[in-house]
C-alpha atoms as a PDB file:
ATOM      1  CA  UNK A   1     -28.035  -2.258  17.941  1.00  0.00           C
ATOM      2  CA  UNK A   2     -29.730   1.251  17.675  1.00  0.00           C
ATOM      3  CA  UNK A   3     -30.078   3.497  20.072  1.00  0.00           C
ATOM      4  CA  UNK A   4     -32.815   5.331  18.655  1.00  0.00           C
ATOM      5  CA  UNK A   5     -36.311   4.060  17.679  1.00  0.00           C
ATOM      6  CA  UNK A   6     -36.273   3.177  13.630  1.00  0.00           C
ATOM      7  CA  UNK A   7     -39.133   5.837  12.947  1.00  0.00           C
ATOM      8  CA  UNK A   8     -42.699   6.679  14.469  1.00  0.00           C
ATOM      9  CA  UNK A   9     -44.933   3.558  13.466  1.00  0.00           C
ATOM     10  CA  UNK A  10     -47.299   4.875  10.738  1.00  0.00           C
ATOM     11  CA  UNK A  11     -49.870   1.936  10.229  1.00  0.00           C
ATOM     12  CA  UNK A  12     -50.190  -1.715  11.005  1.00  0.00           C
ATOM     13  CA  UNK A  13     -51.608  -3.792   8.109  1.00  0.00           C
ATOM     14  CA  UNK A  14     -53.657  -6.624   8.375  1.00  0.00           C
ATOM     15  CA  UNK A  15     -54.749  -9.426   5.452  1.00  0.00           C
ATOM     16  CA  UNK A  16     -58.275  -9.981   5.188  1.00  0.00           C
ATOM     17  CA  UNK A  17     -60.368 -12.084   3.272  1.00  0.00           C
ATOM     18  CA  UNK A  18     -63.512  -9.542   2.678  1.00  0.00           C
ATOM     19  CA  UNK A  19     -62.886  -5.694   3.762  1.00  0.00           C
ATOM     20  CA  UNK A  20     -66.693  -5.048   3.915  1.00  0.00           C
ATOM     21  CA  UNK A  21     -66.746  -7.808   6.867  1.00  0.00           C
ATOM     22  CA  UNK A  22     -63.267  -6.581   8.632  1.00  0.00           C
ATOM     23  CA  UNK A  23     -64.352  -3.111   8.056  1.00  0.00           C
ATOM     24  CA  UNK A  24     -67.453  -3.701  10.175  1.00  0.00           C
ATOM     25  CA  UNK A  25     -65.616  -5.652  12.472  1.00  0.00           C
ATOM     26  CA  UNK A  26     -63.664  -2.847  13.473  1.00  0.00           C
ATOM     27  CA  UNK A  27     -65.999   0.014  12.638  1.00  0.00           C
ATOM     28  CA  UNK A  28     -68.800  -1.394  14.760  1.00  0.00           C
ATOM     29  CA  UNK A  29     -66.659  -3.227  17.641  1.00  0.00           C
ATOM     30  CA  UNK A  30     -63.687  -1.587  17.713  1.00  0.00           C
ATOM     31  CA  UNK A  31     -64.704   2.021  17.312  1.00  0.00           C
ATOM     32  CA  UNK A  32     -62.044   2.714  14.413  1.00  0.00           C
ATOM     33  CA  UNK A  33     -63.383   5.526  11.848  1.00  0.00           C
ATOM     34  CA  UNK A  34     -63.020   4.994   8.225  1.00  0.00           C
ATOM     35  CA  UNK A  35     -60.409   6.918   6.732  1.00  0.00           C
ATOM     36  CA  UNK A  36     -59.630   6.081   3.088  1.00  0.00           C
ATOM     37  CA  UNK A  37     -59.558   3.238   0.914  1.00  0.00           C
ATOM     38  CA  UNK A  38     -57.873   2.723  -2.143  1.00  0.00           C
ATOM     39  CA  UNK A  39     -56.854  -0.099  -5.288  1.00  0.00           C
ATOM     40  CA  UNK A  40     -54.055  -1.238  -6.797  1.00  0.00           C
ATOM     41  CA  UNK A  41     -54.805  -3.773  -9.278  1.00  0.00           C
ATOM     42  CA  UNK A  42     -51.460  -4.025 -10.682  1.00  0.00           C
ATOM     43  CA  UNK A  43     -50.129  -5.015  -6.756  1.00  0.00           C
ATOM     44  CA  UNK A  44     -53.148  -7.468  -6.402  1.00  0.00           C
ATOM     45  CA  UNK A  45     -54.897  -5.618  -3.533  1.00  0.00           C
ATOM     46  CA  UNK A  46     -57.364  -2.990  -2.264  1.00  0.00           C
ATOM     47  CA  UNK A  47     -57.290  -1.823   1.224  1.00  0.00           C
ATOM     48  CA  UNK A  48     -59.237   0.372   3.291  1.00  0.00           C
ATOM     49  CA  UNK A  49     -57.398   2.383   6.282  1.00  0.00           C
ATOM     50  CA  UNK A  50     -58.786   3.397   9.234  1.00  0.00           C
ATOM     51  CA  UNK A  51     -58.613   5.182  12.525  1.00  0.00           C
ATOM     52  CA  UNK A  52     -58.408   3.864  15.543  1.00  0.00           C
ATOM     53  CA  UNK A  53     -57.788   6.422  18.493  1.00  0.00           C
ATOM     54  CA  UNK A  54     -54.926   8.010  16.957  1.00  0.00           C
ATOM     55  CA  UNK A  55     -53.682   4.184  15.178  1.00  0.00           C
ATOM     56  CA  UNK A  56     -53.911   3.449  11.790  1.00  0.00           C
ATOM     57  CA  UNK A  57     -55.649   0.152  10.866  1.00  0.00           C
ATOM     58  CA  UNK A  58     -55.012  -0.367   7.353  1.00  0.00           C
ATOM     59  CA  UNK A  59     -57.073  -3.452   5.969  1.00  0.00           C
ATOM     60  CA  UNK A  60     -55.803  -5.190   3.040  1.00  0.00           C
ATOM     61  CA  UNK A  61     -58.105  -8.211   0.882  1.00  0.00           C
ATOM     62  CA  UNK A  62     -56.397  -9.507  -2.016  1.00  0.00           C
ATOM     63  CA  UNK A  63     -57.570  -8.989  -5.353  1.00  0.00           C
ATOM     64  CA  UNK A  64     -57.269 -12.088  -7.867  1.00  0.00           C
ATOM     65  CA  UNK A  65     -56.013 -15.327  -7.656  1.00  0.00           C
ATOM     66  CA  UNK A  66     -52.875 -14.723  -7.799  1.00  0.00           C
ATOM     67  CA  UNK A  67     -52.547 -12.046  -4.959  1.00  0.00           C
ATOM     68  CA  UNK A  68     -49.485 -12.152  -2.584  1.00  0.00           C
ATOM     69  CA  UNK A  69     -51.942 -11.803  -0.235  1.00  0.00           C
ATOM     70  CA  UNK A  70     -54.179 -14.493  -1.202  1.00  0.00           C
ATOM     71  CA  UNK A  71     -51.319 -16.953  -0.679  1.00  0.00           C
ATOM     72  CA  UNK A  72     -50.550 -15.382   2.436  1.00  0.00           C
ATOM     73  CA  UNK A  73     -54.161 -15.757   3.831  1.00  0.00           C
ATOM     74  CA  UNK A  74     -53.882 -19.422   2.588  1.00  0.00           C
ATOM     75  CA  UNK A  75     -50.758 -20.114   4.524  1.00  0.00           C
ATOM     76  CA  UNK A  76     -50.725 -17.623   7.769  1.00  0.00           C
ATOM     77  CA  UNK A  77     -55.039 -17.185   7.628  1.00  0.00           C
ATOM     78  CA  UNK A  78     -55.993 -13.462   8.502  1.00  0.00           C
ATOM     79  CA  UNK A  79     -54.109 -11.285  10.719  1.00  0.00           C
ATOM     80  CA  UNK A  80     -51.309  -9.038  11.068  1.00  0.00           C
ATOM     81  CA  UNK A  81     -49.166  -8.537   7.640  1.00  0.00           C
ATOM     82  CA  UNK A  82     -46.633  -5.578   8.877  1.00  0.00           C
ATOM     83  CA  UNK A  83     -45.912  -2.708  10.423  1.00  0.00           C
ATOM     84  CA  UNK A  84     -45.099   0.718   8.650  1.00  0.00           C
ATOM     85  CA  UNK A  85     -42.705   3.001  10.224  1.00  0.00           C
ATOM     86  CA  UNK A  86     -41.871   6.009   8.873  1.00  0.00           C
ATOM     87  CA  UNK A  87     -38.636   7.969   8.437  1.00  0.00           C
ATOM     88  CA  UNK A  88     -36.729  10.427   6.823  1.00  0.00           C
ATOM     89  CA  UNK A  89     -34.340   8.856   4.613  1.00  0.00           C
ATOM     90  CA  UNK A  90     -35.184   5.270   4.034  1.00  0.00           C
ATOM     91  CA  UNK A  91     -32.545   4.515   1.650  1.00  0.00           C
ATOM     92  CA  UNK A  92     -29.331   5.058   4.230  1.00  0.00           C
ATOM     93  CA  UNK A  93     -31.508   3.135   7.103  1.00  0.00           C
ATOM     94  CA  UNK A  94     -31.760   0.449   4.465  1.00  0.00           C
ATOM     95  CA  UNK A  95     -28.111   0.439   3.655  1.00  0.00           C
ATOM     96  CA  UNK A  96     -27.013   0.670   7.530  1.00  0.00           C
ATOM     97  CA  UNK A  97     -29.470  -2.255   8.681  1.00  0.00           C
ATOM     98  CA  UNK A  98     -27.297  -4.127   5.873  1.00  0.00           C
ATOM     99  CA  UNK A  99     -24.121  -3.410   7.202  1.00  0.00           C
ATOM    100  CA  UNK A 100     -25.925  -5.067  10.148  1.00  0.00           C
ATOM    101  CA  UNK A 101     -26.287  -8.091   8.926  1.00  0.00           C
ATOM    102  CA  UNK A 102     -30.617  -7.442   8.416  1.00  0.00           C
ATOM    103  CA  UNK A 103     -32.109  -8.927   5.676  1.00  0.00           C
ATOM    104  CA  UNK A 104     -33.546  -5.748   3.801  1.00  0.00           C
ATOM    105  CA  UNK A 105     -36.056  -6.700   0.905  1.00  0.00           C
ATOM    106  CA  UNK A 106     -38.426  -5.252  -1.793  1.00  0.00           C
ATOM    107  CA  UNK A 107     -36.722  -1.574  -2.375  1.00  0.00           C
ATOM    108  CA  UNK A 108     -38.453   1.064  -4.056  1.00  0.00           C
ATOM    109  CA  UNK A 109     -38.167   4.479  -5.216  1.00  0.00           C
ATOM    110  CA  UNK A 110     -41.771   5.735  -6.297  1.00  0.00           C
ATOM    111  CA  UNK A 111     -40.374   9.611  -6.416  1.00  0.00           C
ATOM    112  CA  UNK A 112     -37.474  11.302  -4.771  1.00  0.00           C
ATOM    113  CA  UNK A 113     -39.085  11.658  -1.686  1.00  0.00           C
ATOM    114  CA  UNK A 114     -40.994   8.234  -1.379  1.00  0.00           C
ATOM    115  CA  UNK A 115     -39.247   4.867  -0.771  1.00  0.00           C
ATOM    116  CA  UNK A 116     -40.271   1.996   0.602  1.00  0.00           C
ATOM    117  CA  UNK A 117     -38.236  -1.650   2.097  1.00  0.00           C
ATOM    118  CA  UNK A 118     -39.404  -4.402   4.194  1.00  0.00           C
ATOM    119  CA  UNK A 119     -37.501  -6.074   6.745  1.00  0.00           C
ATOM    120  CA  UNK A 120     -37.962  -9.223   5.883  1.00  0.00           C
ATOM    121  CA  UNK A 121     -39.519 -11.426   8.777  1.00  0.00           C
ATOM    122  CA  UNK A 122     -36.311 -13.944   8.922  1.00  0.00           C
ATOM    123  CA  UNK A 123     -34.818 -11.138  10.318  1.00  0.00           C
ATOM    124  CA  UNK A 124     -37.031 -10.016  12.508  1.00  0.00           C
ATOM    125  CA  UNK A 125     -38.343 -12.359  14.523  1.00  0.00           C
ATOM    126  CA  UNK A 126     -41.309 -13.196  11.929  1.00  0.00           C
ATOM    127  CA  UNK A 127     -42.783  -9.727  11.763  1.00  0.00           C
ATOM    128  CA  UNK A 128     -42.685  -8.548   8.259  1.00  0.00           C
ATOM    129  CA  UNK A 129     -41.700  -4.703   8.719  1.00  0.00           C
ATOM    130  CA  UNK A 130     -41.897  -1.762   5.655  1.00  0.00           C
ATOM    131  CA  UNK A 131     -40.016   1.535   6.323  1.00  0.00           C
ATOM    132  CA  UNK A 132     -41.525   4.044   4.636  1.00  0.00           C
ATOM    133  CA  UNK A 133     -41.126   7.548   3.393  1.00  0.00           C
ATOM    134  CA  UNK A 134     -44.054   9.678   1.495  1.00  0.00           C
ATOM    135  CA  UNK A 135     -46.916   8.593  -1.082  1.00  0.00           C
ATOM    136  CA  UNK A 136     -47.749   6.152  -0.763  1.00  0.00           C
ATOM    137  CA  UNK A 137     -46.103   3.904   1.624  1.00  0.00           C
ATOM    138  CA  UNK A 138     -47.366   5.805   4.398  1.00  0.00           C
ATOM    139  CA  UNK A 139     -51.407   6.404   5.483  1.00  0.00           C
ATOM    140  CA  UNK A 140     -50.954   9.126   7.736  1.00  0.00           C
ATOM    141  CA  UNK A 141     -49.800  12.107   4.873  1.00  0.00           C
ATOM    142  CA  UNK A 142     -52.090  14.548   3.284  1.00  0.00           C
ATOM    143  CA  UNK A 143     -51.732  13.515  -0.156  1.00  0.00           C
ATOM    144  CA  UNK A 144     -54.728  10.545   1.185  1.00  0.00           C
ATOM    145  CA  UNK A 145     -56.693  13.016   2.629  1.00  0.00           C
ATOM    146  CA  UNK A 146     -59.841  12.942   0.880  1.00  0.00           C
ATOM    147  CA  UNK A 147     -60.271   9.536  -1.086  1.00  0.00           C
ATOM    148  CA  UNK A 148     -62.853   7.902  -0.361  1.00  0.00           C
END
């Protein structure tokens, strides 16, 4: 087991069927402040991140039928998806929580200093959880500053 925590938790994602009606849910009850939102059409998503007292909400609705996250609303309804911790060098975390015996899936390199991996939820007690380094796994970097 590790001694140290994994990373600092970046963001906790949650599937939703409509942003505009989670957004207002936690804009207008919750207090959060927008921060960005984004689209990746390729991934089947959009999401829209906000802040919430120093935590990151990051809202996620699935774009197209096909959508991972369609078929995860479909089966688990809306809620919690994962949580994003950062850290410095994803890659040897990955390869030591192997070694472990922790099911480590979905590895990529976007650019030498940005990786991403989920520990898968069989693993982890049914929490799906991405370690993250750089743009754009994680919400709270500069390089998101701005978008709107």
């Amino acid at each position: 087991m590790a001694n140290q925590p994994i990373g600092k938790l970046d963001h906790i994602g949650m599937a939703v069927k409509s942003l505009a009606e989670a957004r207002r849910f936690w804009e207008e009850v919750m207090g959060a402040k927008f921060l960005f939102e984004w689209e990746n059409p390729k991934a089947g998503y959009k999401l829209v991140n906000l802040d919430l007292n120093g935590l990151t909400v990051e809202l996620l609705e699935p774009l197209g039928d096909d959508s991972f996250l369609r078929k995860f609303i479909e089966r688990k309804g809306e809620g919690m998806h994962h949580m994003t911790f950062a850290l410095g060098d994803v890659k040897a975390k990955a390869n030591e929580l192997k070694g472990q015996g922790v099911r480590v899936v979905d590895e990529v390199e976007y650019s030498p200093t940005s990786y991403e991996c989920f520990i898968s939820p069989r693993s982890s007690h049914g929490v799906l959880i991405q370690l993250g380094s750089g743009y754009p796994t994680l919400s709270n970097i500069p390089e998101w500053l701005g978008k709107k």
